[in-house]
N, C-alpha and C. Protein backbone atom coordinates (compact mmCIF):
# COMPACT_ATOMS: atom_id res chain seq x y z
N UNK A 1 0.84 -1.18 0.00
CA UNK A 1 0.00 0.00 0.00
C UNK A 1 0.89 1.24 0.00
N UNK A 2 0.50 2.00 -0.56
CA UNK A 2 1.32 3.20 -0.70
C UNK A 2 0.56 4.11 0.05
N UNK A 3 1.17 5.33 -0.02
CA UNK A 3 0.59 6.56 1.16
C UNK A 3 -0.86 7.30 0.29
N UNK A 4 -0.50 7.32 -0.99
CA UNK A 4 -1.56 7.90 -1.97
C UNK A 4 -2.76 6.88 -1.91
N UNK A 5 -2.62 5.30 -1.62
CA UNK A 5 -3.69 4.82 -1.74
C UNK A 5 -4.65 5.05 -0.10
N UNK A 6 -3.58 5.17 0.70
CA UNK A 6 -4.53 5.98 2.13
C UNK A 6 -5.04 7.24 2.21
N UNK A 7 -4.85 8.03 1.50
CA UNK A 7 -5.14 9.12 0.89
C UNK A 7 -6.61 9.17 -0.06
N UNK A 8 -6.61 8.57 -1.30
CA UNK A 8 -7.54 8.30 -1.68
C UNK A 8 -8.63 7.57 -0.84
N UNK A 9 -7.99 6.55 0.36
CA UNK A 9 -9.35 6.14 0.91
C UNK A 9 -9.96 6.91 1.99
N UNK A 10 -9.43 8.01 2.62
CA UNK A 10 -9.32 8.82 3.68
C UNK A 10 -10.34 9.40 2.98
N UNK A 11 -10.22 10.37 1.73
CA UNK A 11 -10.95 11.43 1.11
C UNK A 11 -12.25 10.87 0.16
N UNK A 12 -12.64 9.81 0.15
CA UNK A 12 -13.43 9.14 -0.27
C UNK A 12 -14.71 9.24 0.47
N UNK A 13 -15.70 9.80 -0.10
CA UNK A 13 -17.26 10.16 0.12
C UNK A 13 -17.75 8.99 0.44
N UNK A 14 -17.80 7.85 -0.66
CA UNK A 14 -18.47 6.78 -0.63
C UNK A 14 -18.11 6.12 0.25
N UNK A 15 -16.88 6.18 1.03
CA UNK A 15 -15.97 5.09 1.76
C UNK A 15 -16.98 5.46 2.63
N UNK A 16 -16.64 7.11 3.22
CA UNK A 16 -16.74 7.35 4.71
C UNK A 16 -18.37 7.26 5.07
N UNK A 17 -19.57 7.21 4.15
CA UNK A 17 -20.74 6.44 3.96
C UNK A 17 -20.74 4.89 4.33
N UNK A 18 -20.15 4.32 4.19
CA UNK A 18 -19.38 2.94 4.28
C UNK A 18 -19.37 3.36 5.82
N UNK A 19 -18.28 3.49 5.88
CA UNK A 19 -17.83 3.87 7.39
C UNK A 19 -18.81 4.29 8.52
N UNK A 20 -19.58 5.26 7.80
CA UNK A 20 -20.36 5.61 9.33
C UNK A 20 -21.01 4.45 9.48
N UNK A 21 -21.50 3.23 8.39
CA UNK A 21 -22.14 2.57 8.91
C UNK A 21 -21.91 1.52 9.83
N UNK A 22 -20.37 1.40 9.50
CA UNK A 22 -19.56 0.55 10.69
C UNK A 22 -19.63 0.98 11.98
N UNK A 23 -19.41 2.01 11.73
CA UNK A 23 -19.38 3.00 13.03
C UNK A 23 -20.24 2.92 14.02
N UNK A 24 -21.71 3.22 13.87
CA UNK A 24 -22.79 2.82 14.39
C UNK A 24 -22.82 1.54 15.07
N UNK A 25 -22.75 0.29 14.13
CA UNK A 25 -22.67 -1.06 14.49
C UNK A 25 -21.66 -0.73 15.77
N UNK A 26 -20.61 -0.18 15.70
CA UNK A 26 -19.14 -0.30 16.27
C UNK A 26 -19.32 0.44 17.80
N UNK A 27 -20.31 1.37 17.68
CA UNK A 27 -21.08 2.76 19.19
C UNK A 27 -21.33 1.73 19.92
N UNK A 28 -22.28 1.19 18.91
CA UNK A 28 -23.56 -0.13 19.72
C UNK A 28 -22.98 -1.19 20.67
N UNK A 29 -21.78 -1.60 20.20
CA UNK A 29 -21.20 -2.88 20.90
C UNK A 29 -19.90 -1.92 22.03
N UNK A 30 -19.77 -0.97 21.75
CA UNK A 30 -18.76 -0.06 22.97
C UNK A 30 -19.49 0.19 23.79
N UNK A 31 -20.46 0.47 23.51
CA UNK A 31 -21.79 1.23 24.77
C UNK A 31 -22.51 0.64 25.93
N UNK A 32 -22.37 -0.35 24.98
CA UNK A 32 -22.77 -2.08 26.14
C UNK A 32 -21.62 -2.28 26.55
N UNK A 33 -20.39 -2.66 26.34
CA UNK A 33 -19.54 -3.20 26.73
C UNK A 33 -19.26 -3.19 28.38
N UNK A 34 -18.93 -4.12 28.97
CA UNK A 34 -18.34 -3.92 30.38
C UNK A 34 -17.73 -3.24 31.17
N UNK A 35 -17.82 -2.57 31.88
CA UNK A 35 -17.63 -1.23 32.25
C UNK A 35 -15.87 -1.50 33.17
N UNK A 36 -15.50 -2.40 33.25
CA UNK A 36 -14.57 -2.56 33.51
C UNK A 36 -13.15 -2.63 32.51
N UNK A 37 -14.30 -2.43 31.11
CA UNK A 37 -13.05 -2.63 29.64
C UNK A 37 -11.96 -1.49 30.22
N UNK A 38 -11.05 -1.52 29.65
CA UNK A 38 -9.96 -0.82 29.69
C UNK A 38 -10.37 0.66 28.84
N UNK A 39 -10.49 1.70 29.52
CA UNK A 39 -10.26 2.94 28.41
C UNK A 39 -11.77 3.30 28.99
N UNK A 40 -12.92 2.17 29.21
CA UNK A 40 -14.02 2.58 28.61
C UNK A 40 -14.91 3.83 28.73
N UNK A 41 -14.31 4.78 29.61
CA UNK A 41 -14.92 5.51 29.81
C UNK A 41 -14.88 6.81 28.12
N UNK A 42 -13.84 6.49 27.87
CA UNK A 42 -13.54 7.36 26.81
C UNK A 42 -14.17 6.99 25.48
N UNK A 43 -13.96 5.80 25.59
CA UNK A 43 -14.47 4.78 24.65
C UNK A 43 -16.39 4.96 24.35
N UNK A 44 -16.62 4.76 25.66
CA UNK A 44 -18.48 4.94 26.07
C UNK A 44 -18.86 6.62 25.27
N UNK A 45 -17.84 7.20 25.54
CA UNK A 45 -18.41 8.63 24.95
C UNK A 45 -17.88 8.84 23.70
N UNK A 46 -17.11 8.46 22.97
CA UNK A 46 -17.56 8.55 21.68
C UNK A 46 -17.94 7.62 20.95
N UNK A 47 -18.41 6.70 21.89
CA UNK A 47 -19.54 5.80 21.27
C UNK A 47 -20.93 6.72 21.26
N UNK A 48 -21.43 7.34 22.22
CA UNK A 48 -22.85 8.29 22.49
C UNK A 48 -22.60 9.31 21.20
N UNK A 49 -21.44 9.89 21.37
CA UNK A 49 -21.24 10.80 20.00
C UNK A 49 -21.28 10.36 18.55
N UNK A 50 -20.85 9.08 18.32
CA UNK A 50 -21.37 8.72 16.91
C UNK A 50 -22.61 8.21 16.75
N UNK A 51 -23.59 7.89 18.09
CA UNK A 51 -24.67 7.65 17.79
C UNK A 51 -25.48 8.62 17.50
N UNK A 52 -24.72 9.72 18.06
CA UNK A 52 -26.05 11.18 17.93
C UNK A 52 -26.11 11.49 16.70
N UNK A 53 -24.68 11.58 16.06
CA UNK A 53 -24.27 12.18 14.50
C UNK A 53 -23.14 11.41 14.07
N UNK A 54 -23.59 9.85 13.41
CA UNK A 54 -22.70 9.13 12.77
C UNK A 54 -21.64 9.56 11.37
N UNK A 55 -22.65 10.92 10.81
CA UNK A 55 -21.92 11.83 9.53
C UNK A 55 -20.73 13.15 10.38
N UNK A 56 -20.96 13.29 11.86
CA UNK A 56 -20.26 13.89 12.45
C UNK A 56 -18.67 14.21 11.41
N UNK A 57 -18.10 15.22 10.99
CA UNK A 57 -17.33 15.66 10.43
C UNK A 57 -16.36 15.41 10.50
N UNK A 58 -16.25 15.68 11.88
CA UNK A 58 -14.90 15.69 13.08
C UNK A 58 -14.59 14.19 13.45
N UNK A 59 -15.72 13.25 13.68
CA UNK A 59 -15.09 12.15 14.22
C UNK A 59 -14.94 11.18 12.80
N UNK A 60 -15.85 11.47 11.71
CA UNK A 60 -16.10 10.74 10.58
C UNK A 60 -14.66 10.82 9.95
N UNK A 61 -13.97 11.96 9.61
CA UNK A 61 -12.54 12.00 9.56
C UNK A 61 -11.88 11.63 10.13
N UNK A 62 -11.51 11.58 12.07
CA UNK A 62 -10.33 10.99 12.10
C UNK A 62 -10.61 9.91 11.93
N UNK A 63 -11.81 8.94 12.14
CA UNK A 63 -11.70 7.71 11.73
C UNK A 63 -11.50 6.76 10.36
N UNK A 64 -11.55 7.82 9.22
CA UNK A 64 -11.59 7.70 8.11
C UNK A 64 -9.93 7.80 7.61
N UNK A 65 -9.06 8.63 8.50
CA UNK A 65 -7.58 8.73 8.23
C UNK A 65 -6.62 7.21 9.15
N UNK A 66 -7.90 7.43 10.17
CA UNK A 66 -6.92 6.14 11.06
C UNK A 66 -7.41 4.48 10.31
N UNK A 67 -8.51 4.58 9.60
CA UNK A 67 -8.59 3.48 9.12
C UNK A 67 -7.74 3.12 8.12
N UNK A 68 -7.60 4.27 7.29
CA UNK A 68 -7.06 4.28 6.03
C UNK A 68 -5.71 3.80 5.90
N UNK A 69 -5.03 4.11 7.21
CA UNK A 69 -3.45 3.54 7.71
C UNK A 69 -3.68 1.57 7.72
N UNK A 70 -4.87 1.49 7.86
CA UNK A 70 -4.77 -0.46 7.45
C UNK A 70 -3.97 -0.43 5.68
N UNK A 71 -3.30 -1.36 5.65
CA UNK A 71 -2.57 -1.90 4.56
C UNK A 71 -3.94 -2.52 3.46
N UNK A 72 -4.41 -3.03 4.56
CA UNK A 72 -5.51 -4.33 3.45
C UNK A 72 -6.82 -3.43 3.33
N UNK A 73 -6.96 -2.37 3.93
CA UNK A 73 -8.16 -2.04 3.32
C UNK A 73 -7.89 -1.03 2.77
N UNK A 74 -6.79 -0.18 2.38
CA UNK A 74 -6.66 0.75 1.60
C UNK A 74 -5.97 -0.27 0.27
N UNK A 75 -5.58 -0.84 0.40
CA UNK A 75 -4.89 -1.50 -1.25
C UNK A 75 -6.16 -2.25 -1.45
N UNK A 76 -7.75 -2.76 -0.89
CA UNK A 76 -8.79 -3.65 -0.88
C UNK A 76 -9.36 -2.25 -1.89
N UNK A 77 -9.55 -1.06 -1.37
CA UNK A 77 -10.09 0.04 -1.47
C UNK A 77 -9.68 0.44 -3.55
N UNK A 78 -8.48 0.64 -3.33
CA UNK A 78 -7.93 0.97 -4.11
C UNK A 78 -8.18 0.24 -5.51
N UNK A 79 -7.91 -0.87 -5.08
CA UNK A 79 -8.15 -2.06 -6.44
C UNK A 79 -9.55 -2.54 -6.58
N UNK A 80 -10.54 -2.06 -5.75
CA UNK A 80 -12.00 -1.62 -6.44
C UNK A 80 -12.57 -2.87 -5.58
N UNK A 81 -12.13 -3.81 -4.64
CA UNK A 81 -12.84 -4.64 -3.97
C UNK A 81 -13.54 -4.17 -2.35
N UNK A 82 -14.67 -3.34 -2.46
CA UNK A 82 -15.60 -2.80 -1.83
C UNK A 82 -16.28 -3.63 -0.99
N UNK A 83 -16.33 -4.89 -1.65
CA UNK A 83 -17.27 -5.97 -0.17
C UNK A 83 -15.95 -6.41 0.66
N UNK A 84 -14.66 -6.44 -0.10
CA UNK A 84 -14.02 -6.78 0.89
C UNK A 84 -13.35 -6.10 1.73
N UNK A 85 -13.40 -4.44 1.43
CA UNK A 85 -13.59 -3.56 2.46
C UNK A 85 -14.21 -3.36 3.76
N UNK A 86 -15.88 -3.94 2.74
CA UNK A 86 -17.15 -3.95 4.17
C UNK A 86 -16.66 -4.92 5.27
N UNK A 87 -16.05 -6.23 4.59
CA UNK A 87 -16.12 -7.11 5.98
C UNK A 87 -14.70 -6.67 6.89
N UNK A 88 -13.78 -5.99 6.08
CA UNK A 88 -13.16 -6.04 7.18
C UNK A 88 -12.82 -4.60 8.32
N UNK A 89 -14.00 -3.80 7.58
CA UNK A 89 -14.39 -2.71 8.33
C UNK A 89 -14.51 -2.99 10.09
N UNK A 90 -15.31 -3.65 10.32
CA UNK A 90 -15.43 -4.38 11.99
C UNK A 90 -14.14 -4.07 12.45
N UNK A 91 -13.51 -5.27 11.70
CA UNK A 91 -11.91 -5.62 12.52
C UNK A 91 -10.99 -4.22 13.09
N UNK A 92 -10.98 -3.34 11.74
CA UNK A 92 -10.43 -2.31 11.88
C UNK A 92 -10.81 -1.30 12.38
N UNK A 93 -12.05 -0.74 12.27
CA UNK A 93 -12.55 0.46 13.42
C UNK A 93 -12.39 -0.22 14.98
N UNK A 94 -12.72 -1.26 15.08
CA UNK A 94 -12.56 -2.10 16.51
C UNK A 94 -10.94 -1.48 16.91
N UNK A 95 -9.93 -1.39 16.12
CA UNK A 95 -8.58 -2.14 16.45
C UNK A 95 -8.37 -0.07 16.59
N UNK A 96 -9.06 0.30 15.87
CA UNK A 96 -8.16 1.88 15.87
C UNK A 96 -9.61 2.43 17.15
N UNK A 97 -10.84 2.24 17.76
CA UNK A 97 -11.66 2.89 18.82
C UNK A 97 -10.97 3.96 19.44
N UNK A 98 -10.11 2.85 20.36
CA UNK A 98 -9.41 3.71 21.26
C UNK A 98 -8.47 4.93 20.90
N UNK A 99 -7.83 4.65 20.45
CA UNK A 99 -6.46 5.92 19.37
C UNK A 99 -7.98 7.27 18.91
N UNK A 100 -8.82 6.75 18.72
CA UNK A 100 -9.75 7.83 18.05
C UNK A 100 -10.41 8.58 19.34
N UNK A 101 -10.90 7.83 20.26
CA UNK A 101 -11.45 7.62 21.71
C UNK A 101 -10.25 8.59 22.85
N UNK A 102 -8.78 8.28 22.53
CA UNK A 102 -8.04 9.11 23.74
C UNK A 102 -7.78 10.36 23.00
N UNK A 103 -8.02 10.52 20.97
CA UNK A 103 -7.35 11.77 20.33
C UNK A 103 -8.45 12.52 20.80
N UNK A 104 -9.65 12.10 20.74
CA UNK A 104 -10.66 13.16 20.97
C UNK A 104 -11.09 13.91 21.97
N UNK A 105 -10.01 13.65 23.49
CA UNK A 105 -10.02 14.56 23.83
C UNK A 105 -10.95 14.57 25.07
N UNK A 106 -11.99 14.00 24.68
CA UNK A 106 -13.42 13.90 25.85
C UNK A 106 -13.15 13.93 26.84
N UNK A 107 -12.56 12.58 27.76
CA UNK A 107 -11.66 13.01 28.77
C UNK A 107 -10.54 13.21 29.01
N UNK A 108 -9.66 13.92 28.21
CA UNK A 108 -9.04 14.69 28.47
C UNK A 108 -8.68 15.35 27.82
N UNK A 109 -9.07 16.60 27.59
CA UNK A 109 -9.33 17.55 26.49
C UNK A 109 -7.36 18.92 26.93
N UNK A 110 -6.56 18.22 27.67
CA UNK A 110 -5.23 18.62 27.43
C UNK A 110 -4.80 17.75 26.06
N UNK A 111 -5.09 16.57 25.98
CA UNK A 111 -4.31 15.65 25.53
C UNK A 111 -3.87 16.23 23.99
């Protein structure tokens, strides 16, 4: 994967449509989660925040730049295989939550 093909998937309309819908799925299962998870407090609130506004600007981007850093779904992206984007959307918003969850600041808005 090259840097231009994370690029193209970062700035991609259709992707980040794609994306919010992971996203949602992705609120739903943080929000429940066990309150003893690691992070979760940070985690729980921008889970509430992508449920309010999954097209949210601010979070729809960084998650759209931190996904885009996956190897397999920006070269998946790139070479036009779109379902195999969708499935492995899960894996990867799962794996980047947190990094998106401590950038944003919620609790702790020094950071």
């Amino acid at each position: 994967m090259s840097l231009l093909d994370a690029v193209t998937l970062a700035t991609s309309d259709e992707f980040k449509q794609l994306l919010a819908a992971q996203l949602v799925r992705s609120a739903i299962n943080v929000y429940t989660e066990d309150e003893s998870t690691a992070d979760h407090t940070a985690r729980a609130q921008l889970a509430v925040r992508v449920l309010r506004n999954p097209l949210d600007h601010g979070i729809l981007t960084s998650f759209a730049w931190a996904v885009s850093s996956n190897d397999t779904v920006a070269s998946a992206w790139t070479a036009g295989d779109k379902e195999g984007v969708a499935s492995d959307l899960a894996f990867v918003v799962s794996s980047v939550w947190n990094a998106v969850a401590d950038a944003d600041g919620v609790t702790n808005p020094t950071a």
